[in-house]
C-alpha atoms as a PDB file:
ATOM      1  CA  UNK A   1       0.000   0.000   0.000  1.00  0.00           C
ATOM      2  CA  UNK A   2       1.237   3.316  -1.015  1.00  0.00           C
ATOM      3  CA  UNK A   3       2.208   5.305   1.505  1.00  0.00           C
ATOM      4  CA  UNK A   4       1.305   9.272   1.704  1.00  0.00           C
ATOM      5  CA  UNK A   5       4.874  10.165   0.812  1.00  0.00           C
ATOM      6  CA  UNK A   6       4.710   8.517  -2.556  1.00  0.00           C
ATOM      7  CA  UNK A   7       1.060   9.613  -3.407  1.00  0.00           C
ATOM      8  CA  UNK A   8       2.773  12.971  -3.204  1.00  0.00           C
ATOM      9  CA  UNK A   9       5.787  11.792  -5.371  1.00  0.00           C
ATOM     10  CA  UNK A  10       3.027  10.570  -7.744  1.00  0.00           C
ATOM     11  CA  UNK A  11       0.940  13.441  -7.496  1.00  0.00           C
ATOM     12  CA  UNK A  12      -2.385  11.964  -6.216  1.00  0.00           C
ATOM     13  CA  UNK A  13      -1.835  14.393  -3.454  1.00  0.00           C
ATOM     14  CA  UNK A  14      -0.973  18.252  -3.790  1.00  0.00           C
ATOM     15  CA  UNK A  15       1.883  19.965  -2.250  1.00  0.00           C
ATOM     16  CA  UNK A  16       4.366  23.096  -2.656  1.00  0.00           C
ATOM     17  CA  UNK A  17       7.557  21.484  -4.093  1.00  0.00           C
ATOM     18  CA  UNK A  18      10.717  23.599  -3.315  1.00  0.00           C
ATOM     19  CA  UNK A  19      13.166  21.493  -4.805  1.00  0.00           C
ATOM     20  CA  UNK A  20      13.120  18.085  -6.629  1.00  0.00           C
ATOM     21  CA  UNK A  21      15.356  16.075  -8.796  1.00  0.00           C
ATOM     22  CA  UNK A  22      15.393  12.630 -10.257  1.00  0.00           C
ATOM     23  CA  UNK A  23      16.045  10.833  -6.459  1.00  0.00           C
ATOM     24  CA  UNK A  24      14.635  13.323  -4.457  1.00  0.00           C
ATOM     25  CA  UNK A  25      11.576  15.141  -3.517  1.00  0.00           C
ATOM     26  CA  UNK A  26      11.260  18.580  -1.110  1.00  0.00           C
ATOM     27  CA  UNK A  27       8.527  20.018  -0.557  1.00  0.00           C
ATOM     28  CA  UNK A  28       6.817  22.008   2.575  1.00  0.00           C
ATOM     29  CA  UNK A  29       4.823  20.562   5.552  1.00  0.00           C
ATOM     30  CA  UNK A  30       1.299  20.791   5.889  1.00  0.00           C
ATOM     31  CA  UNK A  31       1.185  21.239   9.301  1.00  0.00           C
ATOM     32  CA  UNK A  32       4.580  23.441  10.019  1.00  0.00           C
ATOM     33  CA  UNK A  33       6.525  23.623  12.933  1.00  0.00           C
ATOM     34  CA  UNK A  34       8.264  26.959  11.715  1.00  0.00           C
ATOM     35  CA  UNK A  35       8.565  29.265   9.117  1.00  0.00           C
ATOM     36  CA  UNK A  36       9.734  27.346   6.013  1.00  0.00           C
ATOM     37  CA  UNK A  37       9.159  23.202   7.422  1.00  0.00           C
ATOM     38  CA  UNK A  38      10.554  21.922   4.474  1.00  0.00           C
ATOM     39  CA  UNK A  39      10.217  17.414   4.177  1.00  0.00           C
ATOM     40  CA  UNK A  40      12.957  16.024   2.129  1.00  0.00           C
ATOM     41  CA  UNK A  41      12.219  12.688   0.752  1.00  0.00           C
ATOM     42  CA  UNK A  42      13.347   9.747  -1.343  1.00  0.00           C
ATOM     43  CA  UNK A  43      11.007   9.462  -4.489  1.00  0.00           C
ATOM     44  CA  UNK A  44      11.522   5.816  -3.776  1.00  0.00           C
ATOM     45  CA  UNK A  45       9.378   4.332  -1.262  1.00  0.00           C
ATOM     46  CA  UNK A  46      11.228   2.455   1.586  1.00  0.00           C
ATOM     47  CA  UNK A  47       9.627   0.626   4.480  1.00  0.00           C
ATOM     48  CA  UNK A  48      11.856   2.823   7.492  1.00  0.00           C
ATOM     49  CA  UNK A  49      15.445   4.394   7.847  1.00  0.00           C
ATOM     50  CA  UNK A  50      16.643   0.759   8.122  1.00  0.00           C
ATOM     51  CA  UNK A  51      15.743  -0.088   4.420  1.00  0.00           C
ATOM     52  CA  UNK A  52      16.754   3.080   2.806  1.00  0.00           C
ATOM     53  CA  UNK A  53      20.011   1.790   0.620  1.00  0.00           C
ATOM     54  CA  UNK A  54      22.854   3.753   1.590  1.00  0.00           C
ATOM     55  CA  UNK A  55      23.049   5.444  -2.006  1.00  0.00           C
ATOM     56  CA  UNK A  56      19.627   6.523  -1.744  1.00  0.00           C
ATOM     57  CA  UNK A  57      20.111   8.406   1.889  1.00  0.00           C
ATOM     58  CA  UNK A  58      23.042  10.533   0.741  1.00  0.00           C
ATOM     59  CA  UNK A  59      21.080  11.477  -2.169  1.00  0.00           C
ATOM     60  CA  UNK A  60      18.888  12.744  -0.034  1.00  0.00           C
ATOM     61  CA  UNK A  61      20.924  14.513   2.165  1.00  0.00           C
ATOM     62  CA  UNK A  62      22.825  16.363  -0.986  1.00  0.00           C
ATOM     63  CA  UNK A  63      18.971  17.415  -1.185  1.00  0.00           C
ATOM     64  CA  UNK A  64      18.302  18.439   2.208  1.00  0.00           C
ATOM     65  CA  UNK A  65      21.956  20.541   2.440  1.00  0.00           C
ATOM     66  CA  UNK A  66      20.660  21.721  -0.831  1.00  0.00           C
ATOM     67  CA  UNK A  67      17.284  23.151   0.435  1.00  0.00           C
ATOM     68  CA  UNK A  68      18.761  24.198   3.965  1.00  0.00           C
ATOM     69  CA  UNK A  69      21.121  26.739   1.807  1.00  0.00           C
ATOM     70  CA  UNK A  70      18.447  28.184  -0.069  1.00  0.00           C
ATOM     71  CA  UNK A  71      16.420  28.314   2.629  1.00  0.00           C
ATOM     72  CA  UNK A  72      19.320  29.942   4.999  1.00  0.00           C
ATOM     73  CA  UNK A  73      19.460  33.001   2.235  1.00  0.00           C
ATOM     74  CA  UNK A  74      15.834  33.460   1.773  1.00  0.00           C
ATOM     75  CA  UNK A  75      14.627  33.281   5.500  1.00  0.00           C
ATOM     76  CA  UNK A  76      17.315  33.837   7.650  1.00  0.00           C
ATOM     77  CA  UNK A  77      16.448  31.108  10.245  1.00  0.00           C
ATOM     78  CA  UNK A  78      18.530  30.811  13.577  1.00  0.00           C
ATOM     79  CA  UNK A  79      19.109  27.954  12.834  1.00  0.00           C
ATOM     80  CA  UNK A  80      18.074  24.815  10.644  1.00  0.00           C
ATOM     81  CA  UNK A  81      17.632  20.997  11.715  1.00  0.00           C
ATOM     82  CA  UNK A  82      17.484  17.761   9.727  1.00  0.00           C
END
């Protein structure tokens, strides 16, 4: 069963992409936490952290450190945490 993460990879479900590549999806939380609560996610759909192949995780780090920058010039945050 499809999980929500990869209905919104698919599209079935709406969201505000900020970033995205061929791996990689980013786009903002529905419910945020703070200015600019930005999910970064593997398009691929993976059962936990556990089962995420190694590849696929530092892809989507590169992402998050990606987003985080832009982010960083745009709102200025204290800080920023993955």
């Amino acid at each position: 069963m499809p999980s929500i993460f990869s209905k919104i990879v698919s599209g079935e479900i709406p969201a505000v992409k900020v970033y995205e590549d061929d791996s990689t999806l980013a786009f903002l939380d529905i419910g945020p936490a703070s200015r600019g609560h930005t999910l970064v996610i593997p398009k691929a759909e993976h059962a936990d952290l556990f089962a995420i192949p190694p590849e696929a995780l530092a892809d989507v780090m590169r992402a998050a450190q990606r987003v985080a920058l832009a982010l960083r010039d745009v709102l200025q945050p204290d800080g920023i945490n993955v």
